[in-house]
C-alpha atoms as a PDB file:
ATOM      1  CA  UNK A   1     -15.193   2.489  17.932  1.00  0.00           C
ATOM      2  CA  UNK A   2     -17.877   3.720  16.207  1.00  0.00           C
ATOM      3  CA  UNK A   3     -15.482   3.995  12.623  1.00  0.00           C
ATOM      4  CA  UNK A   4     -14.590   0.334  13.498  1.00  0.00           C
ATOM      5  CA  UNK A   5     -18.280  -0.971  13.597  1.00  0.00           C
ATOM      6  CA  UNK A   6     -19.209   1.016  10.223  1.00  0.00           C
ATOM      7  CA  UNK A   7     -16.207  -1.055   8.661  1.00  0.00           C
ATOM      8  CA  UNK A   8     -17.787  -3.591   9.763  1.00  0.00           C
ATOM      9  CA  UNK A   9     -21.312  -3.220   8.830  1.00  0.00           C
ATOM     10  CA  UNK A  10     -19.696  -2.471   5.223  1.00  0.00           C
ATOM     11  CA  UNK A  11     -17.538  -5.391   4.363  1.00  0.00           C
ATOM     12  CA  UNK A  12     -20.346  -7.678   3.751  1.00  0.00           C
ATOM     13  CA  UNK A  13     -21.937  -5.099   0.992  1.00  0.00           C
ATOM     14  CA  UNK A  14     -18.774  -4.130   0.033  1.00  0.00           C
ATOM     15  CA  UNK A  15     -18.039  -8.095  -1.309  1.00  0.00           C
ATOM     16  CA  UNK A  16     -20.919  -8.278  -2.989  1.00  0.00           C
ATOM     17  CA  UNK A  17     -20.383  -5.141  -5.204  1.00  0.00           C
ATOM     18  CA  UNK A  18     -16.780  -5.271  -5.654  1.00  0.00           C
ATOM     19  CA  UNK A  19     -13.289  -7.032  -5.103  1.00  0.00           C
ATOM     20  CA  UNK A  20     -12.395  -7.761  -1.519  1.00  0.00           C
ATOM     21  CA  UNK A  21      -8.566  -7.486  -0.574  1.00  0.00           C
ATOM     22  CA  UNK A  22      -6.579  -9.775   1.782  1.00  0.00           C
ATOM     23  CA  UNK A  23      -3.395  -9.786   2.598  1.00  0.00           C
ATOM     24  CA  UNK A  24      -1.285 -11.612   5.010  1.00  0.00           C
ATOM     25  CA  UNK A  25       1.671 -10.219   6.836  1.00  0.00           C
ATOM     26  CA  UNK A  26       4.502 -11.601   8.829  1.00  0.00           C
ATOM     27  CA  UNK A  27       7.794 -10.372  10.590  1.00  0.00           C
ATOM     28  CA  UNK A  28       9.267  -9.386  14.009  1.00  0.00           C
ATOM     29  CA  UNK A  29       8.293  -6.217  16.352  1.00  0.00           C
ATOM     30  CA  UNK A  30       6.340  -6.077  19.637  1.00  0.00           C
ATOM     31  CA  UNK A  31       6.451  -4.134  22.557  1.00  0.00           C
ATOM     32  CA  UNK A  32       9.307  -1.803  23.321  1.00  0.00           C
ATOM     33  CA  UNK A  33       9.454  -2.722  27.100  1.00  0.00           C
ATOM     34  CA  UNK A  34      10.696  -6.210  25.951  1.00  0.00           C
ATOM     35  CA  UNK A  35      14.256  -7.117  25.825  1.00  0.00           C
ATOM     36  CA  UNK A  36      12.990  -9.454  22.877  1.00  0.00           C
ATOM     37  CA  UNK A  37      11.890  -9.766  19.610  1.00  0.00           C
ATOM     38  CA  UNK A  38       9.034 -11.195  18.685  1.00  0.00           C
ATOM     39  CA  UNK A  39       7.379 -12.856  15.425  1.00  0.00           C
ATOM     40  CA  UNK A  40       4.423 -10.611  14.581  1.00  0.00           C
ATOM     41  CA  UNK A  41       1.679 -11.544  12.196  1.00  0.00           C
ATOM     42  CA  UNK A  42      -1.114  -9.893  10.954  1.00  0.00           C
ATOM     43  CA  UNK A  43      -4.038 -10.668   8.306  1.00  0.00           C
ATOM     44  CA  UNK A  44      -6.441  -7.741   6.725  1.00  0.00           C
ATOM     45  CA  UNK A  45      -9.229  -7.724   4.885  1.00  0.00           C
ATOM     46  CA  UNK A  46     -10.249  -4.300   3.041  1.00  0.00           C
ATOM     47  CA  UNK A  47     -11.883  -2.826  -0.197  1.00  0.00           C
ATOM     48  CA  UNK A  48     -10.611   0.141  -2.560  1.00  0.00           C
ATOM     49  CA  UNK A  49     -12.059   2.814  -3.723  1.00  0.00           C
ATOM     50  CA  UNK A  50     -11.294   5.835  -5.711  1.00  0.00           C
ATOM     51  CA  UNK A  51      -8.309   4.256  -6.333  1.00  0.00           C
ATOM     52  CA  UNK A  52      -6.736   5.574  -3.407  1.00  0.00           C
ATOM     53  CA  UNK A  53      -8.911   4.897  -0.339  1.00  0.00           C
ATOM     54  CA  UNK A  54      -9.198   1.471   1.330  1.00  0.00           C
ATOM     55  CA  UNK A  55     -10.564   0.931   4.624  1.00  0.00           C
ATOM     56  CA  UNK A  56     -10.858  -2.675   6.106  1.00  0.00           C
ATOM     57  CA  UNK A  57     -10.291  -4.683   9.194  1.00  0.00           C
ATOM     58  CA  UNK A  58      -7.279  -5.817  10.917  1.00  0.00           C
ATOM     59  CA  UNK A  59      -5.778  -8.347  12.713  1.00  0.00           C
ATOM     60  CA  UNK A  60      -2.075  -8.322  14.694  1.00  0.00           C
ATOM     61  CA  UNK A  61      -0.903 -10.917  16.826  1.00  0.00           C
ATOM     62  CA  UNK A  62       2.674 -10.535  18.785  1.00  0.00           C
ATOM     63  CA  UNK A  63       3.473 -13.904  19.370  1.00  0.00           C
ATOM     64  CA  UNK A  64       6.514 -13.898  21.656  1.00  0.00           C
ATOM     65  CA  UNK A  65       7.404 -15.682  24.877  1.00  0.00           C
ATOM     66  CA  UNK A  66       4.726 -15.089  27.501  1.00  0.00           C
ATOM     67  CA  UNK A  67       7.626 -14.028  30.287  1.00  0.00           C
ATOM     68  CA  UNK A  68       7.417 -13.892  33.629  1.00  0.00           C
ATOM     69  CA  UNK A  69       6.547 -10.967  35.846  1.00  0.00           C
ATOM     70  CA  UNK A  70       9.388 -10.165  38.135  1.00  0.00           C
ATOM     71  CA  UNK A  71      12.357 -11.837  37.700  1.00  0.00           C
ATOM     72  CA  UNK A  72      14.932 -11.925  41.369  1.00  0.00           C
ATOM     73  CA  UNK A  73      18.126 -10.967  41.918  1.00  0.00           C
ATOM     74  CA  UNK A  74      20.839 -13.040  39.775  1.00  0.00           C
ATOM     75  CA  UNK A  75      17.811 -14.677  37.779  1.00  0.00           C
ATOM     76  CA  UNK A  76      18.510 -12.999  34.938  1.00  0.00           C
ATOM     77  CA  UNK A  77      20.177 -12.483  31.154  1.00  0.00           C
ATOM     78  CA  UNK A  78      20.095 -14.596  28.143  1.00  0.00           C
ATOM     79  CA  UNK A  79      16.533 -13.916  27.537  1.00  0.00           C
ATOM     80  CA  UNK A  80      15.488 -15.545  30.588  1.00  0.00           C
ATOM     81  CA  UNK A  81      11.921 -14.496  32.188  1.00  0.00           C
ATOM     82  CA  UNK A  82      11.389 -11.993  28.837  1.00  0.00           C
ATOM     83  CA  UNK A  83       8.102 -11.754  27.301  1.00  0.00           C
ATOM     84  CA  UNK A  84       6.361  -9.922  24.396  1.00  0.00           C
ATOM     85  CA  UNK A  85       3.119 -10.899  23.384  1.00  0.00           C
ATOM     86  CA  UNK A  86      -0.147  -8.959  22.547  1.00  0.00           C
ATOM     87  CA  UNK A  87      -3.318  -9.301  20.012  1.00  0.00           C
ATOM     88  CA  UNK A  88      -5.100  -5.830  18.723  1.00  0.00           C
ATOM     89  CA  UNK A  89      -8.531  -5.939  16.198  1.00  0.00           C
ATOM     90  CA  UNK A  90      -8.740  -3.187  14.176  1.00  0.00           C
ATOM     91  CA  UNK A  91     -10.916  -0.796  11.965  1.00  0.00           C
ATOM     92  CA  UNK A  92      -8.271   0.628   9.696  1.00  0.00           C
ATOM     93  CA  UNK A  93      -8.459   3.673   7.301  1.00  0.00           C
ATOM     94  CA  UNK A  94      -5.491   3.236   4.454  1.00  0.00           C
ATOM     95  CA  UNK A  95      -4.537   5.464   2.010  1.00  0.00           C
ATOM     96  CA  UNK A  96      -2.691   5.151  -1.049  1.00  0.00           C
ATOM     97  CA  UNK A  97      -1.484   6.579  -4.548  1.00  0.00           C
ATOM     98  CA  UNK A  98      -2.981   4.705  -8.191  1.00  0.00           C
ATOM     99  CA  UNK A  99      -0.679   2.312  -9.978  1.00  0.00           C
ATOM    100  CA  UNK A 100       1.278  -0.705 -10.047  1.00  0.00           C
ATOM    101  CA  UNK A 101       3.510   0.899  -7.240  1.00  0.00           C
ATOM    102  CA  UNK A 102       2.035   1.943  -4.306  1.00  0.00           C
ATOM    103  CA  UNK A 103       3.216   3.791  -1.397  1.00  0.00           C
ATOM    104  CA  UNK A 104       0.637   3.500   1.845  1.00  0.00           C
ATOM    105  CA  UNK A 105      -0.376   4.916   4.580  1.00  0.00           C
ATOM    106  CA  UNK A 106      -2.825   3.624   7.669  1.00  0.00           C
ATOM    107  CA  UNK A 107      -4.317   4.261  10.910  1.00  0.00           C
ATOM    108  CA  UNK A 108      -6.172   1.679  12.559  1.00  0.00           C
ATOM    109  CA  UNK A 109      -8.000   2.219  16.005  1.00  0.00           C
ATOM    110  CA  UNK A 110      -9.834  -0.771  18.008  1.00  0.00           C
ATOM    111  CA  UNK A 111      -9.982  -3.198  21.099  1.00  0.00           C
ATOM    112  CA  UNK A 112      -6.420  -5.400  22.022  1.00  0.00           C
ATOM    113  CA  UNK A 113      -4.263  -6.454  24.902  1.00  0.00           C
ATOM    114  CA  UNK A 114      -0.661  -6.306  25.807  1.00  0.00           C
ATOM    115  CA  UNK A 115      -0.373  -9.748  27.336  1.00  0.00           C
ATOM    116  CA  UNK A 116       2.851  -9.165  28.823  1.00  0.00           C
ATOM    117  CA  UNK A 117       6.576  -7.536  27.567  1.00  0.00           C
ATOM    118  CA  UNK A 118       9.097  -7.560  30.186  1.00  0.00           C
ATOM    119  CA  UNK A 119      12.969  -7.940  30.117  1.00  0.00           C
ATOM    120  CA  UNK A 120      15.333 -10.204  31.494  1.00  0.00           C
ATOM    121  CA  UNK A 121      16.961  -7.920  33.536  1.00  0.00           C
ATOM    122  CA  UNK A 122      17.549  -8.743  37.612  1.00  0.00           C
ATOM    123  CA  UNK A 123      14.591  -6.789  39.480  1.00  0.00           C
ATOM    124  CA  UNK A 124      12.619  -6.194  36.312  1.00  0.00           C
ATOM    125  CA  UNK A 125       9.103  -5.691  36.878  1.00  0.00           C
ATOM    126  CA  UNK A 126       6.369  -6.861  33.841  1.00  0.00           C
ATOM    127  CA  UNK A 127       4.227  -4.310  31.776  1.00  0.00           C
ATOM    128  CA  UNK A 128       0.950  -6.268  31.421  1.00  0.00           C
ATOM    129  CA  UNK A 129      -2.589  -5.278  30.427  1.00  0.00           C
ATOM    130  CA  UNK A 130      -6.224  -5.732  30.009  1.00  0.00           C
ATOM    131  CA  UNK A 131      -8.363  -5.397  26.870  1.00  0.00           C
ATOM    132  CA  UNK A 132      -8.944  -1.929  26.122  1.00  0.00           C
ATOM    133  CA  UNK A 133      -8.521   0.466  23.082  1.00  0.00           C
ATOM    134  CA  UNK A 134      -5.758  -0.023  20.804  1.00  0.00           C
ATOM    135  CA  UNK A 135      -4.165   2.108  17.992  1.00  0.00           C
ATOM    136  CA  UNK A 136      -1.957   0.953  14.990  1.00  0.00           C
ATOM    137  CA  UNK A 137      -0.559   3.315  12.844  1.00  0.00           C
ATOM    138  CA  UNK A 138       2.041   2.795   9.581  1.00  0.00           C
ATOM    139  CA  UNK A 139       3.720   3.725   6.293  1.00  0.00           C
ATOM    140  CA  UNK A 140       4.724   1.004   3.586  1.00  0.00           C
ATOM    141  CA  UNK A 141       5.134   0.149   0.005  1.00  0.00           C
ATOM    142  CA  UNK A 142       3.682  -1.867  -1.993  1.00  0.00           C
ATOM    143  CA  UNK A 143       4.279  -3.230  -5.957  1.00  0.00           C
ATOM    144  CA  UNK A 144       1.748  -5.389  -8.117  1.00  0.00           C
ATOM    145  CA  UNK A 145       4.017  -8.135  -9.444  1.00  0.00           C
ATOM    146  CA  UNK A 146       0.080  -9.378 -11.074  1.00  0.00           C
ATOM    147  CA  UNK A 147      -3.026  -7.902 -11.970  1.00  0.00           C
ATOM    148  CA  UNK A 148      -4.654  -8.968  -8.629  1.00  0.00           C
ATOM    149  CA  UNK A 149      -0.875  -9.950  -6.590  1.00  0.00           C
ATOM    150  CA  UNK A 150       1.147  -7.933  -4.496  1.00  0.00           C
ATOM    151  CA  UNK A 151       4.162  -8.161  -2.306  1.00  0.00           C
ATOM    152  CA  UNK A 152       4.788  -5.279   0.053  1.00  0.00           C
ATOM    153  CA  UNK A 153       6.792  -4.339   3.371  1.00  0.00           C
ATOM    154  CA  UNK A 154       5.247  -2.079   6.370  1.00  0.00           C
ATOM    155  CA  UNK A 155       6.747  -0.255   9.481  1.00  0.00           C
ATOM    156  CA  UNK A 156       3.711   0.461  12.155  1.00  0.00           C
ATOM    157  CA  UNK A 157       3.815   1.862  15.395  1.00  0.00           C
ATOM    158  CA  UNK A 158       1.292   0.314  17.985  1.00  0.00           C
ATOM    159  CA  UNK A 159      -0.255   1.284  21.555  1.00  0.00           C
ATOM    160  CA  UNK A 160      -1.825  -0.380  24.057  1.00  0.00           C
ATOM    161  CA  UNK A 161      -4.118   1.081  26.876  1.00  0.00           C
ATOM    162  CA  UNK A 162      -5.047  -0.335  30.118  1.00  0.00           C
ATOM    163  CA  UNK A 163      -1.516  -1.427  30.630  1.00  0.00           C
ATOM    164  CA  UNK A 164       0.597  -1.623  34.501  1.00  0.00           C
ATOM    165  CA  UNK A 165       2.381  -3.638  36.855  1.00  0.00           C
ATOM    166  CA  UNK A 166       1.346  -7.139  36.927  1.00  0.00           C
ATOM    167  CA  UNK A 167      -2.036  -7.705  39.730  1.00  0.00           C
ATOM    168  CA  UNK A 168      -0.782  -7.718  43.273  1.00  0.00           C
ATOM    169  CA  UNK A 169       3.056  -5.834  42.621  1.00  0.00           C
ATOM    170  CA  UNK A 170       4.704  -4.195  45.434  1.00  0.00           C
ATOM    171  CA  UNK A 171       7.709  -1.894  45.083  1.00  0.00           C
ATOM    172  CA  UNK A 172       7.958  -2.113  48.786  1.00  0.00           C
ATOM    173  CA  UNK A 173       8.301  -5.638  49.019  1.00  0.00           C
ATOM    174  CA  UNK A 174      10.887  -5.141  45.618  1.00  0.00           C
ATOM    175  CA  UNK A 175      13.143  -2.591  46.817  1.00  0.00           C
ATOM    176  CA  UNK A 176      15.157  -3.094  43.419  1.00  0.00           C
ATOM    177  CA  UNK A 177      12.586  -1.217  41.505  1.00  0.00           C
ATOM    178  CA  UNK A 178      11.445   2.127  42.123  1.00  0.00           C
ATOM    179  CA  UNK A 179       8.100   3.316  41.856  1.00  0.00           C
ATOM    180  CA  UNK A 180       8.905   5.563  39.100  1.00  0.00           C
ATOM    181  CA  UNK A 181      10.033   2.441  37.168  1.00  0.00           C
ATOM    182  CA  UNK A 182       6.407   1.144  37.538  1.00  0.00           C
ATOM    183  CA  UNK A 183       4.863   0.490  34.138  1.00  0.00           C
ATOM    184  CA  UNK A 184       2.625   2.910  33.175  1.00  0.00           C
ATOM    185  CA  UNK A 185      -1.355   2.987  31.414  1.00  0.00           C
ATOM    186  CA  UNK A 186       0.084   2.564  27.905  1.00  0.00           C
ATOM    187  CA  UNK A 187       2.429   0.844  26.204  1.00  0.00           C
ATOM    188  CA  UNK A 188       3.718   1.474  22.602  1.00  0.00           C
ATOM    189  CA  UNK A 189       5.506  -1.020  20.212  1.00  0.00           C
ATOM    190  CA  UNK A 190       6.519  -1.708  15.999  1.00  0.00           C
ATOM    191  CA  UNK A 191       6.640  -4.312  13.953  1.00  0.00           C
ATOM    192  CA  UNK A 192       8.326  -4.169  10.616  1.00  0.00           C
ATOM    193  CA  UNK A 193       5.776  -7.069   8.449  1.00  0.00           C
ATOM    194  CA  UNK A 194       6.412  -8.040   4.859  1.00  0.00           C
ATOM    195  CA  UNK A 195       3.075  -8.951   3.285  1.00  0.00           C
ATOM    196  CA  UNK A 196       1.136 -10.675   0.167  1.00  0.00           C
ATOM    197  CA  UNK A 197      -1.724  -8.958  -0.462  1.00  0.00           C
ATOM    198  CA  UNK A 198      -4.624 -10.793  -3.200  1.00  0.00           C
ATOM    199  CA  UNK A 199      -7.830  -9.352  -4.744  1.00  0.00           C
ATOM    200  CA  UNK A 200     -10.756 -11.910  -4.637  1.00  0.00           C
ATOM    201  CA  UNK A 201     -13.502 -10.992  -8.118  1.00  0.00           C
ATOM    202  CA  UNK A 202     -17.346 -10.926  -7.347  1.00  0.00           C
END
């Protein structure tokens, strides 16, 4: 948290003495305890330095179906009841080699939510969660088709903490879901983003 508010103190400083990256991402991912895939999105705004380092702040949005939390007996399949949404806010580190093609890596750590990911399987019971910390991590490519232009594509691995059963769940009053089914205090996901990524001059 502390890495994620010196980002943050820097960015302003940071525009004022040189250029200011953004790039916007979109594509499909979310949490692995969904049956579904979701659209994911995700807009960044960084600095480089060196050539090679460029830390910057982070936005990812899962924007799936909301789902429901337990879906009955013979209430299920086709996608009924699923759900995969979530929102993180990151500080994130990236590194990357000089030149017009770039290969990247980044690790962003910071505050987010699993809304909810469930399946639409009969006697499913919901992951859901409340803000807490949240990690994204990744490895992509990028390629400057201008001086200041680039079009890339991104795999990243994400976690969520403070996850569990939906408030008020019961596996004695659900006897088609065990206990050791229950959702547990994290939950992990991807997303697989292609992105445009634009330098902004002093």
């Amino acid at each position: 948290m502390r890495a994620l508010l010196g980002i943050l103190l820097a960015l302003p400083a940071a525009a004022r003495g040189g250029d200011v990256r953004l790039e916007l991402g979109a594509g499909a991912g979310g949490a692995i305890d969904s049956s579904v895939l979701a659209p994911v999105l995700s807009v960044r705004a960084g600095m480089d330095f060196w050539e090679f380092f460029e830390p910057g702040l982070r936005v990812t949005g899962v924007l799936g179906p909301e789902g429901v939390d337990f879906i009955p007996g013979g209430q299920g399949g086709f996608g009924r009841g699923a759900g995969n949404r979530a929102w993180s806010f990151l500080g994130e580190v990236r590194f990357h080699n000089p030149g017009r093609f770039q290969g990247l890596f980044q690790l962003g750590v910071g505050v987010g939510r699993l809304v909810r990911a469930s399946t639409d399987v009969d006697e499913s019971v919901a992951t859901v969660g409340e803000v807490g910390l949240a990690t994204q991590a990744g490895v992509g490519f990028r390629a400057f088709i201008l001086p200041r232009l680039a079009l890339g594509l991104e795999l990243d691995v994400l976690n969520w903490r403070g996850t569990g059963p939906p408030p008020g769940f019961d596996p004695n009053r659900n006897p088609g879901v065990s206990s050791g089914l229950a959702p547990g205090p994290s939950a992990a996901g991807f997303c697989l983003c292609f992105s445009v990524a634009g330098e902004l001059a002093p």
